[in-house]
N, C-alpha and C. Protein backbone atom coordinates (compact mmCIF):
# COMPACT_ATOMS: atom_id res chain seq x y z
N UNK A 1 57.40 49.39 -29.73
CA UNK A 1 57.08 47.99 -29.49
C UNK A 1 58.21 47.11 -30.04
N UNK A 2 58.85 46.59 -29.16
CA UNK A 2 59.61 45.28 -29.26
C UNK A 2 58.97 44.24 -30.43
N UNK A 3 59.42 43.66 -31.54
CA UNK A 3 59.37 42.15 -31.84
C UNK A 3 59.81 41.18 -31.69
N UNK A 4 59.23 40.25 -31.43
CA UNK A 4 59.94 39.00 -31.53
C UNK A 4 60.65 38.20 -32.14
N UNK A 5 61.13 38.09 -32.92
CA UNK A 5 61.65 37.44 -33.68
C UNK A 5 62.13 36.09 -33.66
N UNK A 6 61.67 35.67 -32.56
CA UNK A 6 62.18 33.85 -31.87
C UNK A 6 61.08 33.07 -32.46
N UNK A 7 59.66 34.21 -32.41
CA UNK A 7 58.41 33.22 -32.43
C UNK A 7 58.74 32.80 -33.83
N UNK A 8 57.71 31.78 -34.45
CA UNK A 8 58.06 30.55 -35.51
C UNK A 8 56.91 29.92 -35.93
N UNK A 9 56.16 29.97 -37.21
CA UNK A 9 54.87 29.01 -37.31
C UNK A 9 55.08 27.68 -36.46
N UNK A 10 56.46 26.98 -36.84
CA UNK A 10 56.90 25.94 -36.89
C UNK A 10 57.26 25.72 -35.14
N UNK A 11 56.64 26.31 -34.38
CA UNK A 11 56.96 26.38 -32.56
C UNK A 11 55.43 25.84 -32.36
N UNK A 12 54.81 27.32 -33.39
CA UNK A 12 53.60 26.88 -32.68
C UNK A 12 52.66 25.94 -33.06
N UNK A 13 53.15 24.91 -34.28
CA UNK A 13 52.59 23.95 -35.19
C UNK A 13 53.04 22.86 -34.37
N UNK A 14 54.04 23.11 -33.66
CA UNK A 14 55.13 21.52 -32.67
C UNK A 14 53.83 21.61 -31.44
N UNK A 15 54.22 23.06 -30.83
CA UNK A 15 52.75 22.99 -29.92
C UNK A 15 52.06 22.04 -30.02
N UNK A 16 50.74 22.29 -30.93
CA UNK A 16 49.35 22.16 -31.03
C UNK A 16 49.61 20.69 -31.56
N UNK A 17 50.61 20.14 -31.76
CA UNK A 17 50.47 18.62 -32.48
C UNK A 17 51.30 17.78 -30.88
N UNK A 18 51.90 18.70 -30.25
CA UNK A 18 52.36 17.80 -29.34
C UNK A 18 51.19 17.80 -27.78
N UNK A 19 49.93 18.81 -28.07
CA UNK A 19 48.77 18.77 -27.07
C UNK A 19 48.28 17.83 -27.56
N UNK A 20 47.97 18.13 -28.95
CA UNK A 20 47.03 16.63 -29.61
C UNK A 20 47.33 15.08 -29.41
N UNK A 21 48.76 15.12 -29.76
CA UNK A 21 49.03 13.51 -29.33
C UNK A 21 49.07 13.45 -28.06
N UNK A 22 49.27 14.01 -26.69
CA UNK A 22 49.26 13.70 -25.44
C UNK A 22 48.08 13.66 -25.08
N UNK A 23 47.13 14.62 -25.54
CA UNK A 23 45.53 14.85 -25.32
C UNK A 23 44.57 12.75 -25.41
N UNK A 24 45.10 12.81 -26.34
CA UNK A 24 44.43 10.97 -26.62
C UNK A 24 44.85 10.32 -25.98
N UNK A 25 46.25 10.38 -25.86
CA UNK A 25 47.21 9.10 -25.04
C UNK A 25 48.25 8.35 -25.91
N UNK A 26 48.50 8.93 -27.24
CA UNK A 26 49.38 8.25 -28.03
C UNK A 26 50.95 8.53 -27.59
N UNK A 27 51.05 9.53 -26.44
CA UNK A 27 52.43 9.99 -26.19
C UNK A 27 52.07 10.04 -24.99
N UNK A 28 52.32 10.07 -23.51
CA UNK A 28 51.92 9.98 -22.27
C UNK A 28 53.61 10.44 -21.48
N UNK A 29 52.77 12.04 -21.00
CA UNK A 29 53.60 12.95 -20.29
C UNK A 29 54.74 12.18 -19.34
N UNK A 30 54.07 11.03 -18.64
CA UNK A 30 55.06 10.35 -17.58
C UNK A 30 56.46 9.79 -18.09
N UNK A 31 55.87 9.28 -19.09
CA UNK A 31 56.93 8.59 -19.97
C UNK A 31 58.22 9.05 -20.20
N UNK A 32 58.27 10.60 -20.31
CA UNK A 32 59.29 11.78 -20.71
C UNK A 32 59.51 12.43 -19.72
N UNK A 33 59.16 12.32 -18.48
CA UNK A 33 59.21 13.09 -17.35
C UNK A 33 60.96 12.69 -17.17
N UNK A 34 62.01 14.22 -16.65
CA UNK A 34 63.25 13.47 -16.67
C UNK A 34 63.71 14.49 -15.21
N UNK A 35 64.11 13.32 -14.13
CA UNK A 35 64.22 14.27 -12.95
C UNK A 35 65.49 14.94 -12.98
N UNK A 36 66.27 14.65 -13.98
CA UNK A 36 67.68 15.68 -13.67
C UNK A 36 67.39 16.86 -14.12
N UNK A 37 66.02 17.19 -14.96
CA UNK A 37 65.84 18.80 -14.98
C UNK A 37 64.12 19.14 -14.54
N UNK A 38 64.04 17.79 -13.96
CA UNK A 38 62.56 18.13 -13.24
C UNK A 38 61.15 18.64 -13.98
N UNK A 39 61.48 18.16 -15.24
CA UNK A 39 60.31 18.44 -15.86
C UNK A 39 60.06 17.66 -16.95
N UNK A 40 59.26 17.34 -17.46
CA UNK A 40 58.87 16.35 -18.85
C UNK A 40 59.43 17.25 -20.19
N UNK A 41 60.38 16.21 -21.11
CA UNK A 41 61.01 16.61 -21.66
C UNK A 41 59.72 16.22 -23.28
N UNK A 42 59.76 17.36 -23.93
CA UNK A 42 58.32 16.89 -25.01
C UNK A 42 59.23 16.64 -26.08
N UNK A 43 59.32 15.34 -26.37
CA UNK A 43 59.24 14.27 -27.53
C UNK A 43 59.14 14.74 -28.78
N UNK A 44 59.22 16.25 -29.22
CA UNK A 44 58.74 16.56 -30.45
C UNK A 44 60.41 17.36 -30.90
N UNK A 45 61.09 17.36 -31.38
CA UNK A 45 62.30 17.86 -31.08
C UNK A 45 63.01 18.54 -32.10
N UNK A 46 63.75 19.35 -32.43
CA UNK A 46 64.74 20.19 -33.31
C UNK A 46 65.35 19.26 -34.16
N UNK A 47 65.52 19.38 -35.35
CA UNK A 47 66.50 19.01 -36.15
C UNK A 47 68.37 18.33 -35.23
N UNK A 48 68.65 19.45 -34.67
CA UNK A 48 69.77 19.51 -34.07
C UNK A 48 69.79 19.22 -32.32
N UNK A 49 69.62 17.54 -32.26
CA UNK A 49 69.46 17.13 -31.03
C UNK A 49 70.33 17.64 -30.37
N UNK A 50 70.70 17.59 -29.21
CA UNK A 50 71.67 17.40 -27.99
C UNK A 50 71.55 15.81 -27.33
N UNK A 51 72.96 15.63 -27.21
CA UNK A 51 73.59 14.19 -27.01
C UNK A 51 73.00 13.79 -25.98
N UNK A 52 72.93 14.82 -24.86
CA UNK A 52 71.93 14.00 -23.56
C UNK A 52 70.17 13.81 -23.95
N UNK A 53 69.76 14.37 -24.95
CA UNK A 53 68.19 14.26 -25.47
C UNK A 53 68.24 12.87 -25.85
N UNK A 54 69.52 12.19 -26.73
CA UNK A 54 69.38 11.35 -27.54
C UNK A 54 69.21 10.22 -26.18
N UNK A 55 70.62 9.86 -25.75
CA UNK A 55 70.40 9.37 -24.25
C UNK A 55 68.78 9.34 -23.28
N UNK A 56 68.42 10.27 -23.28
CA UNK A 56 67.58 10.15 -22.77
C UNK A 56 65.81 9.19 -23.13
N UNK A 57 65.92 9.46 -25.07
CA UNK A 57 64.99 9.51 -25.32
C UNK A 57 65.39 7.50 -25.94
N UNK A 58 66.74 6.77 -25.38
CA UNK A 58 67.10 5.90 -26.18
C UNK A 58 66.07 4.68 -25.74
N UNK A 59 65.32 4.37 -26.77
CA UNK A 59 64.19 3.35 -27.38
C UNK A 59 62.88 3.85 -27.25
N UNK A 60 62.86 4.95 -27.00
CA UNK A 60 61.43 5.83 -27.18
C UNK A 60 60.86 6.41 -27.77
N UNK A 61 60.06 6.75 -28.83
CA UNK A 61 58.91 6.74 -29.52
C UNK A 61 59.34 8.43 -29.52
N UNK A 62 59.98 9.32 -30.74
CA UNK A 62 60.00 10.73 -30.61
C UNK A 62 59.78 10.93 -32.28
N UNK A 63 59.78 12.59 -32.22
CA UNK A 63 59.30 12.64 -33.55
C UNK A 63 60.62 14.50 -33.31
N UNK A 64 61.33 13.90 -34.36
CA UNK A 64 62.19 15.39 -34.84
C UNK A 64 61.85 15.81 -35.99
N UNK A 65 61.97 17.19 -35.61
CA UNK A 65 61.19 18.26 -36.81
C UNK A 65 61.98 19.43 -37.57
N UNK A 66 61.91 20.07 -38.74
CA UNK A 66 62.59 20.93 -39.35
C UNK A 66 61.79 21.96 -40.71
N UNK A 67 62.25 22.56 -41.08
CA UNK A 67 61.55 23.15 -42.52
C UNK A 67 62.23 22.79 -43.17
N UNK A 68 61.22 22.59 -44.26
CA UNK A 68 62.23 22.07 -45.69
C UNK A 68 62.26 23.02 -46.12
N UNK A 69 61.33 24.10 -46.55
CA UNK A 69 61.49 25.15 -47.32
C UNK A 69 60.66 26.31 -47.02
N UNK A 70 61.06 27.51 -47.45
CA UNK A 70 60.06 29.16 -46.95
C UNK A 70 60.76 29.45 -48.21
N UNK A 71 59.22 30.51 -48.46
CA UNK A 71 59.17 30.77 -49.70
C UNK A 71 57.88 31.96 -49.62
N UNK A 72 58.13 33.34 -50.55
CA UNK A 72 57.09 34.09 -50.68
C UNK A 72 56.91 34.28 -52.25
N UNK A 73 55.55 34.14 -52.33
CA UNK A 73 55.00 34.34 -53.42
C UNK A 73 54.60 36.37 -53.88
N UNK A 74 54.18 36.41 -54.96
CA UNK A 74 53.74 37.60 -55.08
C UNK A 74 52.99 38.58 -53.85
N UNK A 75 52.02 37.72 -53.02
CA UNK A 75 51.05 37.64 -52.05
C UNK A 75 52.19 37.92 -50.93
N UNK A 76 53.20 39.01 -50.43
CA UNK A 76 54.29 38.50 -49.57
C UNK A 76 53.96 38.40 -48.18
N UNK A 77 52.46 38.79 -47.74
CA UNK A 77 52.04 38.46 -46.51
C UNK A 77 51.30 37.23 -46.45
N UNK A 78 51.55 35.93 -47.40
CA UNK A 78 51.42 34.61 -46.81
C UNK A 78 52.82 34.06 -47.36
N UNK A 79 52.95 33.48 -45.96
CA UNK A 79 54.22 32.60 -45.48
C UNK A 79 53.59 31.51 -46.57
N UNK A 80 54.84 30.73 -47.36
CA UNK A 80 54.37 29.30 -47.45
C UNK A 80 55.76 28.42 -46.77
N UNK A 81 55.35 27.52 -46.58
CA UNK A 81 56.72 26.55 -46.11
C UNK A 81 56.09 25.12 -45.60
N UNK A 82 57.67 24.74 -46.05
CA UNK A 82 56.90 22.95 -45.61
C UNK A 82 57.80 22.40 -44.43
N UNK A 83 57.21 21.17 -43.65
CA UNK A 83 57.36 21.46 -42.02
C UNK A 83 57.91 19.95 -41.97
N UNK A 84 59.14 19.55 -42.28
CA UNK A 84 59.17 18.03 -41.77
C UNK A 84 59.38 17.40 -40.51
N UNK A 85 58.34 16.30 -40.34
CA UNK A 85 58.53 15.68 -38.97
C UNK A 85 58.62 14.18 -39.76
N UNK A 86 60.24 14.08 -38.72
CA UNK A 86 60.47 12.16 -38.28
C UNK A 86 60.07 11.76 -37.46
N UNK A 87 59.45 10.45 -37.96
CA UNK A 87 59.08 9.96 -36.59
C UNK A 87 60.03 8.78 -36.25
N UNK A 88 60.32 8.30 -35.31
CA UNK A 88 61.09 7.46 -35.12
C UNK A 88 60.57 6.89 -33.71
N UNK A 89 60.26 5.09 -34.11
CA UNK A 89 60.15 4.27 -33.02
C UNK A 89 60.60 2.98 -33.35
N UNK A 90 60.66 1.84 -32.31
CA UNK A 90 61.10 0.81 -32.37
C UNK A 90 60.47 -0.10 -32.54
N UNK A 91 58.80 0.73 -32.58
CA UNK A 91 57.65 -0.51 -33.02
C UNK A 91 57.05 0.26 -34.00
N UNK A 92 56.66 -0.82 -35.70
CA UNK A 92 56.37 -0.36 -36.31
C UNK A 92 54.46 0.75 -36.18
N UNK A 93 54.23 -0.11 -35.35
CA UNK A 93 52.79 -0.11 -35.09
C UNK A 93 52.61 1.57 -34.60
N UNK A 94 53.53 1.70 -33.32
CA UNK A 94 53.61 3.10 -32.82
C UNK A 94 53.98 4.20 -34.30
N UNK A 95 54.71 4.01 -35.46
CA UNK A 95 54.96 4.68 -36.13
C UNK A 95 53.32 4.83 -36.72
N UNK A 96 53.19 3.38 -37.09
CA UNK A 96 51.57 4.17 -37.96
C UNK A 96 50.51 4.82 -37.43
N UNK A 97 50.35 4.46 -36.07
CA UNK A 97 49.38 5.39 -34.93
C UNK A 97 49.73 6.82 -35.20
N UNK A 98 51.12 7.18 -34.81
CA UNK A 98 51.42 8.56 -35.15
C UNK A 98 51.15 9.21 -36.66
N UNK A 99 51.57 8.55 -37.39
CA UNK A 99 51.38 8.64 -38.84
C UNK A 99 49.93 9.11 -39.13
N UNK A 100 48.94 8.14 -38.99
CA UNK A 100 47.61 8.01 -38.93
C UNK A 100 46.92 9.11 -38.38
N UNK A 101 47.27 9.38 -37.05
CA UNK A 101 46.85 10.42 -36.41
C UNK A 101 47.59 11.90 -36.99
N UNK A 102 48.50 11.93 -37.39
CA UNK A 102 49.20 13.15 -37.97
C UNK A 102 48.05 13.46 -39.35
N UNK A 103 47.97 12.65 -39.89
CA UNK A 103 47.21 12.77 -41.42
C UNK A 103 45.83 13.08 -41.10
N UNK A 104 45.07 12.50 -40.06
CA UNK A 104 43.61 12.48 -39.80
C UNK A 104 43.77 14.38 -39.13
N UNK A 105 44.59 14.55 -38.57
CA UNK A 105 44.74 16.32 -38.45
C UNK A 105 45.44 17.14 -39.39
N UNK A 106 45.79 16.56 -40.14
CA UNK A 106 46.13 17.97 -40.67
C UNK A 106 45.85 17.71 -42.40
N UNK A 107 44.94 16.63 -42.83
CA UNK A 107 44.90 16.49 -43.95
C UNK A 107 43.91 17.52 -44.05
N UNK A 108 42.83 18.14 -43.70
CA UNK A 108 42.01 18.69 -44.41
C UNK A 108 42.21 20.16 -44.67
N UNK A 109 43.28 20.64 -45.01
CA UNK A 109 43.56 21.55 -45.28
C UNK A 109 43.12 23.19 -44.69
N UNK A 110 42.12 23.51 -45.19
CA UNK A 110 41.85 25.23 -44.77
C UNK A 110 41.19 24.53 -43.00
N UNK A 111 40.05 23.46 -42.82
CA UNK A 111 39.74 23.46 -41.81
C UNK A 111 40.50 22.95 -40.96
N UNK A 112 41.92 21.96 -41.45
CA UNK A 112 42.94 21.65 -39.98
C UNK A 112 43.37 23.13 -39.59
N UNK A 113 43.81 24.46 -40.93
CA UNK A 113 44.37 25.38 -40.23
C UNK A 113 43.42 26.06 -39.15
N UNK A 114 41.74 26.04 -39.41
CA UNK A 114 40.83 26.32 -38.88
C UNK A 114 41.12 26.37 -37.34
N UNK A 115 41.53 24.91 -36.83
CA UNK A 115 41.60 24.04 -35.60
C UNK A 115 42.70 24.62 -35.11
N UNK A 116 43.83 24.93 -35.41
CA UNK A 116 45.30 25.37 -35.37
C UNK A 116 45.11 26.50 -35.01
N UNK A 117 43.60 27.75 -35.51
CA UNK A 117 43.55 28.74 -35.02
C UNK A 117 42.52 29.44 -34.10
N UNK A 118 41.94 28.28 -33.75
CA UNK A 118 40.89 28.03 -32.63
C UNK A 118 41.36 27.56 -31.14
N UNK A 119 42.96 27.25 -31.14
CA UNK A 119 43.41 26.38 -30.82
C UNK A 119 43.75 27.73 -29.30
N UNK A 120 43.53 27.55 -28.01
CA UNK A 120 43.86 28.40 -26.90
C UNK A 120 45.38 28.36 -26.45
N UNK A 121 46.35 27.86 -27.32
CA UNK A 121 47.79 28.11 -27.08
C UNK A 121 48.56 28.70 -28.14
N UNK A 122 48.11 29.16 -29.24
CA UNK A 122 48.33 29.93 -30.44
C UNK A 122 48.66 31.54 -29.74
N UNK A 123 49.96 31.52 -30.28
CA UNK A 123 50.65 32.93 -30.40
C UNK A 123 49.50 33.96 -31.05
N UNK A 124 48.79 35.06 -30.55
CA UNK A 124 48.20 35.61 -31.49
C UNK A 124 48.95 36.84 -32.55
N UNK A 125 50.56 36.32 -32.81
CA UNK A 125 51.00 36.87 -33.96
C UNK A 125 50.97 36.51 -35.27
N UNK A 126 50.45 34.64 -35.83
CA UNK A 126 49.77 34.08 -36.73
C UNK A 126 48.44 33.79 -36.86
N UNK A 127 48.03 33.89 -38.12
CA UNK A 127 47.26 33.62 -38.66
C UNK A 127 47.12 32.43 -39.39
N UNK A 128 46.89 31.37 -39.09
CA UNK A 128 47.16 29.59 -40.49
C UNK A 128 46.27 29.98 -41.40
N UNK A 129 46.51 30.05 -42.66
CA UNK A 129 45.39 29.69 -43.64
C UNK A 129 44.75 28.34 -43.95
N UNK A 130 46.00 27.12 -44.27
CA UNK A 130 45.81 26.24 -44.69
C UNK A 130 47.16 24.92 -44.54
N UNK A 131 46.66 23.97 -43.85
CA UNK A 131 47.71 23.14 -43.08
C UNK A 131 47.09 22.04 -44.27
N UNK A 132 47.87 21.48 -44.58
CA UNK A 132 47.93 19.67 -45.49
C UNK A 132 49.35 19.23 -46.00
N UNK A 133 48.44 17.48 -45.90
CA UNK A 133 49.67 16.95 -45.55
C UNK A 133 50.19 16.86 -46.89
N UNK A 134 51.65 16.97 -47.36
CA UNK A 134 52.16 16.94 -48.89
C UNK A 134 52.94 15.67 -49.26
N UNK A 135 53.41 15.05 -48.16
CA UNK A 135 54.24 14.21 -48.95
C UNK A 135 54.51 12.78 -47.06
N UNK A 136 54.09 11.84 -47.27
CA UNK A 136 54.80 10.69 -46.48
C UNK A 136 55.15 9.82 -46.58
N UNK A 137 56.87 9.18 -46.73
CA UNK A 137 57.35 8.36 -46.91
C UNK A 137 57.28 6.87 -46.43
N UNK A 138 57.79 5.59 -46.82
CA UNK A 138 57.41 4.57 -46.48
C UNK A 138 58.35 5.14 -44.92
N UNK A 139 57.61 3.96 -43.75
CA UNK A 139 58.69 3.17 -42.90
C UNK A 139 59.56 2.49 -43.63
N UNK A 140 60.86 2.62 -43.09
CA UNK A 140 62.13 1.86 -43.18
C UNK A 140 63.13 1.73 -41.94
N UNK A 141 63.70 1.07 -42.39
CA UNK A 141 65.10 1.34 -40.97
C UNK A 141 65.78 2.98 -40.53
N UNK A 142 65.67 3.30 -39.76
CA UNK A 142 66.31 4.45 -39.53
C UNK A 142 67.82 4.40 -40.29
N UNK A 143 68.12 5.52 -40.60
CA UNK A 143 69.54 5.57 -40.87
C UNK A 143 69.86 6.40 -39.73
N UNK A 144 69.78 7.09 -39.18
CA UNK A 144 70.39 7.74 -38.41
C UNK A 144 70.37 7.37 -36.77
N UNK A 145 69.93 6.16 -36.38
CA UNK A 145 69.23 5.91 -34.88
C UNK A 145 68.99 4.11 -35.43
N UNK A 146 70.60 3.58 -34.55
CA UNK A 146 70.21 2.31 -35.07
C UNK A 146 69.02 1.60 -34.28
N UNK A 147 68.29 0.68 -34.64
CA UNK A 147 67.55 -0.05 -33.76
C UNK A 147 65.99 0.95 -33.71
N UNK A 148 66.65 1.47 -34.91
CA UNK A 148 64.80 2.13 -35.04
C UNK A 148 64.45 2.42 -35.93
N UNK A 149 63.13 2.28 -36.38
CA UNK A 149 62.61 2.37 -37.66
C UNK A 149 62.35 3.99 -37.99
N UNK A 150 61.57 4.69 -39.27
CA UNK A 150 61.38 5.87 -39.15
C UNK A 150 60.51 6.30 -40.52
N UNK A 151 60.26 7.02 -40.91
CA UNK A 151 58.77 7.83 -41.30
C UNK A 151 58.90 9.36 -41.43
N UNK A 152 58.62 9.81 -42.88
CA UNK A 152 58.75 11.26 -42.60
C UNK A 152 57.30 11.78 -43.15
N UNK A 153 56.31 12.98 -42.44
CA UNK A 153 55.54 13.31 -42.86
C UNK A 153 55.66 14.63 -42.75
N UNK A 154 55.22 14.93 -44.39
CA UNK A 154 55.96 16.85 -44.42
C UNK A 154 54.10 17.36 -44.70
N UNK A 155 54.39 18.50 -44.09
CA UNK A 155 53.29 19.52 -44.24
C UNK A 155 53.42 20.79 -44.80
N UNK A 156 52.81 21.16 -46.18
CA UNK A 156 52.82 22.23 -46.51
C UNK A 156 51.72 23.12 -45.99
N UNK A 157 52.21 24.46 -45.03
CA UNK A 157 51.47 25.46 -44.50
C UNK A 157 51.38 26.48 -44.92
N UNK A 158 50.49 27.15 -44.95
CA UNK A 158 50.06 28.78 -45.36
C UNK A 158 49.92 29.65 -44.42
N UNK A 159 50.52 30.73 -43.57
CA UNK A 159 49.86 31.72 -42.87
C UNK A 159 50.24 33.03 -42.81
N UNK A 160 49.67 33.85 -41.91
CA UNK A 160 50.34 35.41 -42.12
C UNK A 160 50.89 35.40 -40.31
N UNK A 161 51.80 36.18 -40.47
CA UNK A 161 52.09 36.84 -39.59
C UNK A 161 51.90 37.98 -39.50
N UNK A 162 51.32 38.67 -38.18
CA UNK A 162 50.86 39.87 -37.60
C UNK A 162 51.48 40.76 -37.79
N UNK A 163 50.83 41.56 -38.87
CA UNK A 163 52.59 42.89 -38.96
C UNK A 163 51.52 44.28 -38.50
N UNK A 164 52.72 45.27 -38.78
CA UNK A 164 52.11 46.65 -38.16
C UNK A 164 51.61 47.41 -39.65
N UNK A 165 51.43 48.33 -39.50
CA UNK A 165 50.69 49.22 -40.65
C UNK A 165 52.17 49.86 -41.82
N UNK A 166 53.46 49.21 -41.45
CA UNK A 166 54.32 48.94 -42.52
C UNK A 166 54.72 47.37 -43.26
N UNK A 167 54.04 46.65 -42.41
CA UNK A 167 53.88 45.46 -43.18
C UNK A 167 55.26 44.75 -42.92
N UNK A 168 55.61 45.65 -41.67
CA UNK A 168 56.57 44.64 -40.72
C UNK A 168 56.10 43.68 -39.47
N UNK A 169 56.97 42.74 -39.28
CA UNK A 169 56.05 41.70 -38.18
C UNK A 169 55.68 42.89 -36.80
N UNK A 170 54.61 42.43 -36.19
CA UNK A 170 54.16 43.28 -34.93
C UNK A 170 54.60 42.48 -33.87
């Protein structure tokens, strides 16, 4: 058996938060739809943009994401790591909607991971234990994206990944 090694808590945590905000209407698929590659480009994005993303996404409401940190404890089959997402928009209001709505999911800890693993687009190579939110900074001016404000909300996560009967990933 082949592993994967591409898959990522942090793919399938962008997932399930980028169904959720489109699911309400706080992000709306049309909006991002981009016909030079014919498909809706999702707003939730890598650390390490590409110059035509930036272009594309210029005065629109996106949120870029990264790990701050992975780390194993004694316990070496739970992952811990913390998950930062920027948000960045040009209206303060859209930042706190997102904000607001980020915290109202994933503050409650063992039962947001609950939801995360109930969730019908989950890789079944994780397991979440426990999703909460650890740390969110004021809005301020972007430094990096003039003409936009920005917001960081980090999440410290707990989960296992699916290993085989050597306690390598499956």
């Amino acid at each position: 058996m082949t592993v994967n090694y591409k898959l990522d808590a942090m793919i399938e945590i962008r997932k399930y938060l980028w169904e959720q905000l489109s699911t309400i209407g706080i992000f709306d698929d049309a909006d991002y739809y981009s016909d030079n590659i014919g498909d809706t480009i999702i707003p939730i994005l890598p650390v390490q943009q590409q110059a035509e993303l930036n272009q594309f996404l210029s005065g629109k409401k996106h949120i870029v994401y990264d790990k701050v940190s992975s780390s194993y404890d004694t316990m070496w089959y739970i992952c811990n790591e913390q998950l930062l997402f920027t948000i960045y928009s040009t209206d303060v209001s859209e930042i706190n909607e997102i904000r607001n709505f980020m915290t109202d999911l994933f503050r409650r800890m063992d039962e947001s991971a609950r939801d995360v693993n109930r969730w019908s687009g989950l890789s079944d190579k994780f397991k979440f234990h426990s999703i909460y939110i650890s740390d969110i900074s004021a809005t301020t001016p972007s430094e990096e994206l003039q003409g936009f404000l920005s917001t960081d909300v980090i999440l410290d996560v707990k989960y296992s990944r699916i290993t085989d009967g050597l306690g390598r990933f499956a």
